[in-house]
Protein backbone atom coordinates (compact mmCIF):
# COMPACT_ATOMS: atom_id res chain seq x y z
CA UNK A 1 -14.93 149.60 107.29
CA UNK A 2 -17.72 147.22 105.82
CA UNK A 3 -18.61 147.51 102.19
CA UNK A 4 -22.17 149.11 101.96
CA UNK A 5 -25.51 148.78 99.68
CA UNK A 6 -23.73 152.20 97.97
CA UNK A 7 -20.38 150.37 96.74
CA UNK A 8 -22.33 147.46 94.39
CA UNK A 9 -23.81 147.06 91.97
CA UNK A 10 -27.62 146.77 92.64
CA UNK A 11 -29.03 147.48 89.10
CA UNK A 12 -31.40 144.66 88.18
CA UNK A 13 -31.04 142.77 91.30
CA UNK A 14 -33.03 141.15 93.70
CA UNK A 15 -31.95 142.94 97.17
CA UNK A 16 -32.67 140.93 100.25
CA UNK A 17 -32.72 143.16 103.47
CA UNK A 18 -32.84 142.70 106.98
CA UNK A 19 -34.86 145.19 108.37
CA UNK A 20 -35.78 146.18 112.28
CA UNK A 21 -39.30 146.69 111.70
CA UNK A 22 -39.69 145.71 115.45
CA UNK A 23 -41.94 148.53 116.64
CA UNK A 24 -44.50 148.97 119.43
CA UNK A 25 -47.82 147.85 118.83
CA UNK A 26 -51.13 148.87 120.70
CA UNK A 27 -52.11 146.01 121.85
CA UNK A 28 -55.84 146.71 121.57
CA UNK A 29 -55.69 148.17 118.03
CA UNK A 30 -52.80 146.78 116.74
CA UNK A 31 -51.99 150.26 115.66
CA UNK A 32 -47.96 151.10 115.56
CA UNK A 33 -47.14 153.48 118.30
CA UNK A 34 -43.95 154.42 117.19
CA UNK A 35 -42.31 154.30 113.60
CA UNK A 36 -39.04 155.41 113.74
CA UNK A 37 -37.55 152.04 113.00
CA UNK A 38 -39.69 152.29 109.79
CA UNK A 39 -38.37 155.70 109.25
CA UNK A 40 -35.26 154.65 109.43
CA UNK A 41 -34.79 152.00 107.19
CA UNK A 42 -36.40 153.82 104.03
CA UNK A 43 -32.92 155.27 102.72
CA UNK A 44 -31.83 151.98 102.12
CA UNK A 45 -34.93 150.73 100.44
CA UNK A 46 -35.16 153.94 98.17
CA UNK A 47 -31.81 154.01 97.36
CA UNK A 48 -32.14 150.49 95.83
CA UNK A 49 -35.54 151.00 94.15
CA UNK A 50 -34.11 153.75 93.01
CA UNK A 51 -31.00 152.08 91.60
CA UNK A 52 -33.06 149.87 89.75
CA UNK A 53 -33.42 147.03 92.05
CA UNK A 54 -36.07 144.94 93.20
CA UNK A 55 -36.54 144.50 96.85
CA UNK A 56 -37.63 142.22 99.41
CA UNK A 57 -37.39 142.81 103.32
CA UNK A 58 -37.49 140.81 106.28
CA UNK A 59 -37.67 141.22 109.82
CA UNK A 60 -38.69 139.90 113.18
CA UNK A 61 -41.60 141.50 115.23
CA UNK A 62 -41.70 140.64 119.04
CA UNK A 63 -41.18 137.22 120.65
CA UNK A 64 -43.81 134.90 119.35
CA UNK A 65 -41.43 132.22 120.50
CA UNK A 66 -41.95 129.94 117.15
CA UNK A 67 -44.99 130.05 116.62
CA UNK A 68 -47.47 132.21 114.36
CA UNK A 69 -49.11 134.49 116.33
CA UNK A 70 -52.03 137.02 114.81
CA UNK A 71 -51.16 139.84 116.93
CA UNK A 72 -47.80 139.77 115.68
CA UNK A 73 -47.90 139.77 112.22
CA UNK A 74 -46.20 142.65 110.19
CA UNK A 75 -49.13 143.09 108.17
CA UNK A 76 -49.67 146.69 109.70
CA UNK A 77 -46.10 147.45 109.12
CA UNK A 78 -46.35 146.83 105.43
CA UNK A 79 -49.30 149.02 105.38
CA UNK A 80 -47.77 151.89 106.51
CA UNK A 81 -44.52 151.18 104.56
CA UNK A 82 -46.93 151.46 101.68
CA UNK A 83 -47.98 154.62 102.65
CA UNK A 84 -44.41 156.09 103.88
CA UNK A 85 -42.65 154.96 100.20
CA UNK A 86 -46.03 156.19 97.98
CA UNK A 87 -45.59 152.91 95.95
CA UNK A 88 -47.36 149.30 97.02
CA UNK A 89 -45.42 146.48 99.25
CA UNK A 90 -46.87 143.16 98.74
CA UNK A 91 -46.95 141.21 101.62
CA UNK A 92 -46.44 137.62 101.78
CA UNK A 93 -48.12 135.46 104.16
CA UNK A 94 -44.83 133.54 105.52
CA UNK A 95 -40.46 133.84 104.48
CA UNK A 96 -40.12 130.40 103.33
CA UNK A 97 -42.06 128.06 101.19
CA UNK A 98 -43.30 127.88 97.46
CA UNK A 99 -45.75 130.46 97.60
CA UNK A 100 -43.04 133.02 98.78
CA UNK A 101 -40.84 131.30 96.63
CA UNK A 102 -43.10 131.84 93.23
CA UNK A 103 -44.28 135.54 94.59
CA UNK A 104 -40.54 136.51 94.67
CA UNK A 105 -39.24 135.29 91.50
CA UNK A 106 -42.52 137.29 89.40
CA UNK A 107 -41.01 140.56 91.14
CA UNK A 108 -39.83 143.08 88.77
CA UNK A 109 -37.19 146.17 89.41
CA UNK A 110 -38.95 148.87 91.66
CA UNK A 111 -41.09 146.22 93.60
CA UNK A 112 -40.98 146.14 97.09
CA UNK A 113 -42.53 142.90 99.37
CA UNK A 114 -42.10 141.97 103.04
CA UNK A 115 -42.08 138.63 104.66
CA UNK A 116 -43.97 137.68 107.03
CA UNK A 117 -42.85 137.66 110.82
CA UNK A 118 -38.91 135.59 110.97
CA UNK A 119 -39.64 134.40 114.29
CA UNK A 120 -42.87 132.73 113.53
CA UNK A 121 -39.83 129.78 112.76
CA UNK A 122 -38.49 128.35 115.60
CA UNK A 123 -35.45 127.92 113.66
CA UNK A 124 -34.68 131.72 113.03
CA UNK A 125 -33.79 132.26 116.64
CA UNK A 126 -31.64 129.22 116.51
CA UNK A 127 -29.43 130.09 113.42
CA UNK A 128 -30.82 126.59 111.86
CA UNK A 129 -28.49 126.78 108.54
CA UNK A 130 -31.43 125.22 106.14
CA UNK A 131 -32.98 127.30 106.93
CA UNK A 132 -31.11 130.11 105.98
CA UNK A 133 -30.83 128.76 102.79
CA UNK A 134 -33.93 129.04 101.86
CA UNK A 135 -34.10 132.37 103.41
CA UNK A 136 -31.08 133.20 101.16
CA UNK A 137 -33.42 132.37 98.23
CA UNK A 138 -35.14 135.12 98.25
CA UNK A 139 -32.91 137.69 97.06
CA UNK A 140 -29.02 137.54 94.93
CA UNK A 141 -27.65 140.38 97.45
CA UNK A 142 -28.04 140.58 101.15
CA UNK A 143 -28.08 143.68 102.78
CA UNK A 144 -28.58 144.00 106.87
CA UNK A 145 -29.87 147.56 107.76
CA UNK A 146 -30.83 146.17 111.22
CA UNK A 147 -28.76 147.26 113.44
CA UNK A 148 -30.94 147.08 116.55
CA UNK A 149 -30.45 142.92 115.96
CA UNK A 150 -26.73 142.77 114.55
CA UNK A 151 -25.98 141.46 118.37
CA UNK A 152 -27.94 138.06 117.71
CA UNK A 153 -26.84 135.35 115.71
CA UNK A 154 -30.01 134.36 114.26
CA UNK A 155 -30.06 132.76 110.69
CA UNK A 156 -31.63 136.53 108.96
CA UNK A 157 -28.56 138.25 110.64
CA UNK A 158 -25.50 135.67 110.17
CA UNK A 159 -26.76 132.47 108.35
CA UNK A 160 -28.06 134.31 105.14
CA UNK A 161 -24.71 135.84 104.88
CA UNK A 162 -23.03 132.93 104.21
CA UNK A 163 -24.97 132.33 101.38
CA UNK A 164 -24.91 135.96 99.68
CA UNK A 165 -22.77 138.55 99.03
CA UNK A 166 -23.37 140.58 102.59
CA UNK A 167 -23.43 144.48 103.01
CA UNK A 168 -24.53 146.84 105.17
CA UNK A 169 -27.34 149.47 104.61
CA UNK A 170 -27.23 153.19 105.08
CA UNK A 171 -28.70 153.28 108.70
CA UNK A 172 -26.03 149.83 109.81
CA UNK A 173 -23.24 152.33 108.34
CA UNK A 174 -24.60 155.25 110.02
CA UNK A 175 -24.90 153.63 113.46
CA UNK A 176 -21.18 152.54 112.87
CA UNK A 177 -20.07 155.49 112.31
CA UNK A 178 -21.64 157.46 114.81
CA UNK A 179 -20.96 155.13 117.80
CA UNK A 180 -17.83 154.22 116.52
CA UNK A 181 -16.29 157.65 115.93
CA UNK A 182 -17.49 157.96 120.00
CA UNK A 183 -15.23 155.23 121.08
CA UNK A 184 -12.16 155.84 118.84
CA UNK A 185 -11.99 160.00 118.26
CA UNK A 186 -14.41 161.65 120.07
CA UNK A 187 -14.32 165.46 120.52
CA UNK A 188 -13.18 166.28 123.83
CA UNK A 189 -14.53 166.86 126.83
CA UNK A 190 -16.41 163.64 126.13
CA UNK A 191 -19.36 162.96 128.67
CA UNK A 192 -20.94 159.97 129.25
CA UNK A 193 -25.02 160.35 130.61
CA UNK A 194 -26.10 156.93 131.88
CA UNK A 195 -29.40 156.54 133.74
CA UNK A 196 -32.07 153.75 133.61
CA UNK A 197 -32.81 151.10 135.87
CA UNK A 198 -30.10 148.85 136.44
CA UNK A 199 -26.53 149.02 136.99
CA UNK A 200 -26.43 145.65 136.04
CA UNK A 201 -27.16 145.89 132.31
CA UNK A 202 -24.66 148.42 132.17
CA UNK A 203 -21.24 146.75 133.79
CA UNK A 204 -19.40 146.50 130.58
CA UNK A 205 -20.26 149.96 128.98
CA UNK A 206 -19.17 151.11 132.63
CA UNK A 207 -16.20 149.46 132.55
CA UNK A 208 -15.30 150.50 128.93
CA UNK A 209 -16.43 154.35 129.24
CA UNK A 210 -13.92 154.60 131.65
CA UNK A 211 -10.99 154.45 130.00
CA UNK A 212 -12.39 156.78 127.40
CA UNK A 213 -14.50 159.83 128.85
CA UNK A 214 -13.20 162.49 130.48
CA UNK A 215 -16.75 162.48 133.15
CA UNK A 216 -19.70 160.33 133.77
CA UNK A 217 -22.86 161.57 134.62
CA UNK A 218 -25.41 158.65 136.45
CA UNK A 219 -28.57 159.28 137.19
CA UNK A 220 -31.78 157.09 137.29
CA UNK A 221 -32.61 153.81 139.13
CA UNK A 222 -29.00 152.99 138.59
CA UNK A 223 -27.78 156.13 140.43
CA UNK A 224 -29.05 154.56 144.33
CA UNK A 225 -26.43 151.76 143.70
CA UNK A 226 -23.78 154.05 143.37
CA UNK A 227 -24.92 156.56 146.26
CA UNK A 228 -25.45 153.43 148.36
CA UNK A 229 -21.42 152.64 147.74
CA UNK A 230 -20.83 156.49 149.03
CA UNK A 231 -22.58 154.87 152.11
CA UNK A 232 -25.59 157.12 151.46
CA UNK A 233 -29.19 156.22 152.62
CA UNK A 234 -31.14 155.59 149.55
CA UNK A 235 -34.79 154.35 151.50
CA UNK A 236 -37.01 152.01 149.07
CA UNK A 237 -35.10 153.22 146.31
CA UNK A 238 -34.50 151.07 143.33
CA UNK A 239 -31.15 148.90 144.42
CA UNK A 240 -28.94 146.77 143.10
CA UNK A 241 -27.45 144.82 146.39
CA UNK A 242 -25.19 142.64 144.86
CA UNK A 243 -23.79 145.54 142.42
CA UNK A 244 -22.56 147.79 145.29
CA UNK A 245 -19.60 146.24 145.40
CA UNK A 246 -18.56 146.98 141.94
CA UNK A 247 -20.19 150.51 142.02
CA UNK A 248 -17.68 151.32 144.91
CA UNK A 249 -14.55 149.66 142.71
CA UNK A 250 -15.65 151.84 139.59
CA UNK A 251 -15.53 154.94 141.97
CA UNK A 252 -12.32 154.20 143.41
CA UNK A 253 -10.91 152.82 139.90
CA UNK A 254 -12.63 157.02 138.60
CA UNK A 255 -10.88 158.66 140.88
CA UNK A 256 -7.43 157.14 140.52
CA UNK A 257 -7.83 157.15 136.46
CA UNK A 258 -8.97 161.34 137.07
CA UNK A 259 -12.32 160.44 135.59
CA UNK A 260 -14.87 162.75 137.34
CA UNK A 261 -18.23 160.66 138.76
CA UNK A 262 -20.98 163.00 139.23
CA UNK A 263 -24.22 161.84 141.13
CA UNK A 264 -27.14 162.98 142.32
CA UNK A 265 -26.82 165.18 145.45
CA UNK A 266 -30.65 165.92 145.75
CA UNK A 267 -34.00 164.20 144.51
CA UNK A 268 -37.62 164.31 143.82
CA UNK A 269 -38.81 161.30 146.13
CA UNK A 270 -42.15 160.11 146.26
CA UNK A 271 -43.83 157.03 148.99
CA UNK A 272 -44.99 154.93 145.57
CA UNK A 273 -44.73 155.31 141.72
CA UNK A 274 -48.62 155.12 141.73
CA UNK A 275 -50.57 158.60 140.97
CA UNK A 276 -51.58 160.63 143.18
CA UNK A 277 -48.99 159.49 145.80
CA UNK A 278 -46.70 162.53 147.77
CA UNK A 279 -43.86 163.86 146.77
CA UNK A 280 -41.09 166.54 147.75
CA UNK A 281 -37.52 167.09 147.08
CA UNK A 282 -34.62 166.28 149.26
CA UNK A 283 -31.74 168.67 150.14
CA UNK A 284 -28.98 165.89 150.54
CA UNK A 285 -28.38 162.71 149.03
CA UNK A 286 -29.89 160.71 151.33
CA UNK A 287 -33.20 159.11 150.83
CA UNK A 288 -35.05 158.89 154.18
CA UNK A 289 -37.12 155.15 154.90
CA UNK A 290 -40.55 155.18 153.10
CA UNK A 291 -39.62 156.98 150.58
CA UNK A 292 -37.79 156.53 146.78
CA UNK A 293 -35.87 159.10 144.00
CA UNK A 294 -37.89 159.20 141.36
CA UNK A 295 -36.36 161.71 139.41
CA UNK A 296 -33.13 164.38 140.46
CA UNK A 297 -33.50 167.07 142.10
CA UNK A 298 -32.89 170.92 140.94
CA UNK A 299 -30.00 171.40 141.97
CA UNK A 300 -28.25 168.17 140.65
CA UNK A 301 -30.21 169.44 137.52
CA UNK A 302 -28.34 172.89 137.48
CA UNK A 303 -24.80 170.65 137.89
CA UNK A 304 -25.67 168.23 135.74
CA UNK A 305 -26.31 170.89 132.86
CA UNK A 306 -23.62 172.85 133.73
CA UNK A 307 -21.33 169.90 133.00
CA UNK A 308 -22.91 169.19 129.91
CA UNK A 309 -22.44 172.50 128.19
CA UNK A 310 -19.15 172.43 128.28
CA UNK A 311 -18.96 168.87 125.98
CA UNK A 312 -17.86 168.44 122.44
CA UNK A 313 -19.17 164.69 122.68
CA UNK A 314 -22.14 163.47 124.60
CA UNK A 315 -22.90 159.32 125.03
CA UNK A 316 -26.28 159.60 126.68
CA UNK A 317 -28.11 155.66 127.33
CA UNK A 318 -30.98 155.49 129.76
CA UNK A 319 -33.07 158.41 130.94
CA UNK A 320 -32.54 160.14 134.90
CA UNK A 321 -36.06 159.17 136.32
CA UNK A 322 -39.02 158.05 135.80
CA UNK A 323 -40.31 160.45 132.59
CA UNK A 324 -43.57 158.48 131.83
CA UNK A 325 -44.97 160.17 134.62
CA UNK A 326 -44.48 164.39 134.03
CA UNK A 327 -44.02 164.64 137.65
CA UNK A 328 -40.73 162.86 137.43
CA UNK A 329 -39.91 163.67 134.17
CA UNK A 330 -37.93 167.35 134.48
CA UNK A 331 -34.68 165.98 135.17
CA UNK A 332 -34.28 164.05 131.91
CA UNK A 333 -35.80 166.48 130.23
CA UNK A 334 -33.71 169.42 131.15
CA UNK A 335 -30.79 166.93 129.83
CA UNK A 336 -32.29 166.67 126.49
CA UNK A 337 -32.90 170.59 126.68
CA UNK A 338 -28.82 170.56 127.18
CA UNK A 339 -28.05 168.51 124.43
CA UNK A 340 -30.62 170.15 122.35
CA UNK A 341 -28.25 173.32 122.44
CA UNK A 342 -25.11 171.85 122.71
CA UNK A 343 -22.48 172.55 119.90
CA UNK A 344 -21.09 169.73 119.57
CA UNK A 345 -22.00 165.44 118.54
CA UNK A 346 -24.70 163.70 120.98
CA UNK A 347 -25.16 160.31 120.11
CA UNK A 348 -28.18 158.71 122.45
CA UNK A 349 -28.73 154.88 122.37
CA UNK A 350 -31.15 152.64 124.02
CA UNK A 351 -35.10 152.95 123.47
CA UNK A 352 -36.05 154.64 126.68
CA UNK A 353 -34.00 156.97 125.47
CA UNK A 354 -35.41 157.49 122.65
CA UNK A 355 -38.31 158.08 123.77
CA UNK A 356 -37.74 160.11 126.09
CA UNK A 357 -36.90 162.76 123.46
CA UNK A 358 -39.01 162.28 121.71
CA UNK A 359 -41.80 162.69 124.06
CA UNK A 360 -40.11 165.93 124.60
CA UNK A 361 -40.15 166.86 121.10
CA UNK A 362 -36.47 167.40 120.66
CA UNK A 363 -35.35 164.26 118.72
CA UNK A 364 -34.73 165.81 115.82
CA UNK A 365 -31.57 168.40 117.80
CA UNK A 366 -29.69 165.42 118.42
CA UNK A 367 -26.34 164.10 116.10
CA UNK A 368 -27.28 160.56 115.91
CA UNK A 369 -30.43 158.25 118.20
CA UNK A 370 -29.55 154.92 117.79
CA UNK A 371 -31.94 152.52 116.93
CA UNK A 372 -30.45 148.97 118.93
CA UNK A 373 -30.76 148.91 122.84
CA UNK A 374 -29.08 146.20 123.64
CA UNK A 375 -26.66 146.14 120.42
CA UNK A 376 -26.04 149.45 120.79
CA UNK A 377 -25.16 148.45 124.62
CA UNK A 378 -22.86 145.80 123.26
CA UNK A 379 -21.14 147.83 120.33
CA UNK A 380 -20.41 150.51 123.41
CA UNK A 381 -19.01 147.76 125.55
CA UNK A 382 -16.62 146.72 122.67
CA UNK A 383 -17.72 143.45 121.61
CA UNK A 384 -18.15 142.07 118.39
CA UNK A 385 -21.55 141.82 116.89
CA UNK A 386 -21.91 138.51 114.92
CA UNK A 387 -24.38 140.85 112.42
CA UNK A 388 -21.94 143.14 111.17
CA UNK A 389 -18.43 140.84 111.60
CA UNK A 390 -20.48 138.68 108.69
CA UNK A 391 -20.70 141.42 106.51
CA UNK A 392 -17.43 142.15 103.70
CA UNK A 393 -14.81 144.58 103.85
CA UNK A 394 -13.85 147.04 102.01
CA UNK A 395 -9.98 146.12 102.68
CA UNK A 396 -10.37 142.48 101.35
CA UNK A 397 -13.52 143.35 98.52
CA UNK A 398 -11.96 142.78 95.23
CA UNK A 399 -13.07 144.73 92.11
CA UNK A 400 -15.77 141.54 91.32
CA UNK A 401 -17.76 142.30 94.62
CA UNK A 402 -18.76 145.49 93.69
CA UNK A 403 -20.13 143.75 90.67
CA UNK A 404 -22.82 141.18 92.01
């Protein structure tokens, strides 16, 4: 268990926190298309304003690759911050440098400022450790609440901590505990959903799910990997060619461990993903030439769902077709339908995911929607992520950290 923001002493301090305030822009507007990452992080931030502390956040916001880039500034972000916390966020024009430097120290408890973008500085991405001193500068306590970046070692997520006490914020504890609890005591029958694109990017949650579900559930682009194994035509469906060997190996490795696999046994197939192009639904699992899955069909929808309502504990990462397009998106919406009335925990990661429910209106029926795609990935596959491994325990804290 990591110490949190909750067990020190904030009162009169200067509170640095890493934030994910990476969220989609329009690019023609420059208008924030989705603020749950915002959302998310304002527990943290009130609880310390409200503690008494001063606080000042910092983030990254796309891949401007070193350099300053306009377009990606987090100006808009602290805008609507400003409006979301009903108090004003003063933004400074870079992290480092004496005007950041003098801006910070003239804050007083309650204020709130955010840096400007981390990875304007080549040397963010590269964990340069000057400059996460200076970085460090900028608060007395550091506090990561960014989860969604707690798999990089990048000098705001590891480097700072070695200059500052380091705890985690409500949402890094919550996403602990939630994913956590999945892979050490889940609720049985525990059911696995995975879907998305690639089997590929999914090999070590795969691998790890195994030996803790008691069924799988695949659907999505991943799905005509699998059925390709079974030795099932799968036409110009999405496919992994060098992945069929393992998909084969984690079937056999399934059915020896008494792990049911379920796949897709019919499909909504269309000639292109382009509108307007035909579609129809298969009765087998084959996938004649010309033609791809787009989405599952009904009656792997009806098994599928079936499955699912009998769960205490759902894992659901990447969505069952291709739900940008309503045509293709019933499948993976019926599943959130599922969950939506499912008694039990259902814990969704990745941001396709995401939102996918929340295009569907049902985000807030689920237990826990992580906010990290590919830490969340990681965390499932049981690695270590260098963001949270820097942060204290609660086993080794003495009495003086809670005092800092």
């Amino acid at each position: 268990m990591k110490l949190t923001v909750k067990d020190v002493d904030v009162k009169g301090k200067r509170v640095l926190i890493r934030v994910d305030f990476n969220v989609p822009l329009d690019n023609a507007t420059g208008r924030i298309t989705d603020e749950t990452r915002i959302r998310e992080s304002l527990p943290t931030i009130r609880y310390c304003l409200e503690q008494g502390a001063s606080v000042v956040l910092m983030s990254h916001l796309g891949r401007p690759d070193g350099r300053r880039a306009p377009s990606l500034s987090l100006q808009p972000v602290a805008a609507r911050l400003e409006a979301l916390l009903q108090r004003p966020v003063a933004f400074l024009p870079d992290c480092i440098g004496a005007e950041v430097d003098a801006r910070i120290s003239a804050l007083r408890p309650g204020d709130v400022a955010l840096a400007e973008n981390l990875r304007f500085h080549p040397e963010e991405e590269q964990n340069d450790p000057a400059f996460a001193a200076r970085l460090a500068r900028l608060g007395e306590l550091y506090v990561n609440d960014a989860f969604g970046t707690a798999h990089r070692a990048h000098a705001s997520t590891v480097g700072v901590a070695r200059h500052l006490p380091a705890v985690a914020g409500l949402l890094m504890e919550k996403e602990i505990a939630h994913l956590g609890e999945a892979l050490t005591n889940p609720a049985r029958p525990f059911i696995a959903v995975l879907g998305g694109a690639k089997v590929s990017d999914k090999i070590g949650v795969l691998t790890q799910l195994l030996h803790k579900v008691d069924r799988i559930v695949i659907g999505g682009g991943m799905a005509y990997t699998f059925l390709k194994a079974q030795g099932r035509s799968v036409g110009s469906s999405k496919l992994e060619a060098d992945k069929v060997a393992f998909a084969g190996e984690l079937l056999s490795r399934a059915g020896r461990q008494r792990v049911m696999v379920l796949l897709p046994f019919d499909h909504i197939i269309t000639t292109s993903l382009d509108p307007g192009s035909s579609t129809k639904t298969t009765d087998t699992p084959d996938i004649p030439d010309g033609w791809l899955g787009a989405d599952i069909g009904p009656s792997t929808i009806d098994a599928f769902t079936k499955a699912l309502a009998e769960a205490k504990t759902v894992l659901w990462n990447g969505p069952v077709g291709v739900f940008e397009q309503p045509r293709f998106a019933q499948g993976s919406r019926r599943i959130a339908e599922a969950l939506a009335e499912l008694n039990g925990t259902t814990i969704l990661g990745g941001g396709d995911t995401a939102a996918c429910v929340q295009q569907f209106g049902l985000s807030d029926r689920m237990s826990h929607i992580s906010t990290g795609g590919g830490a969340s990935l990681e965390f499932l596959e049981g690695k270590s992520l260098p963001g949270i491994t820097t942060l204290r325990d609660k086993s080794d804290a003495r009495p003086a950290d809670t005092r800092v």
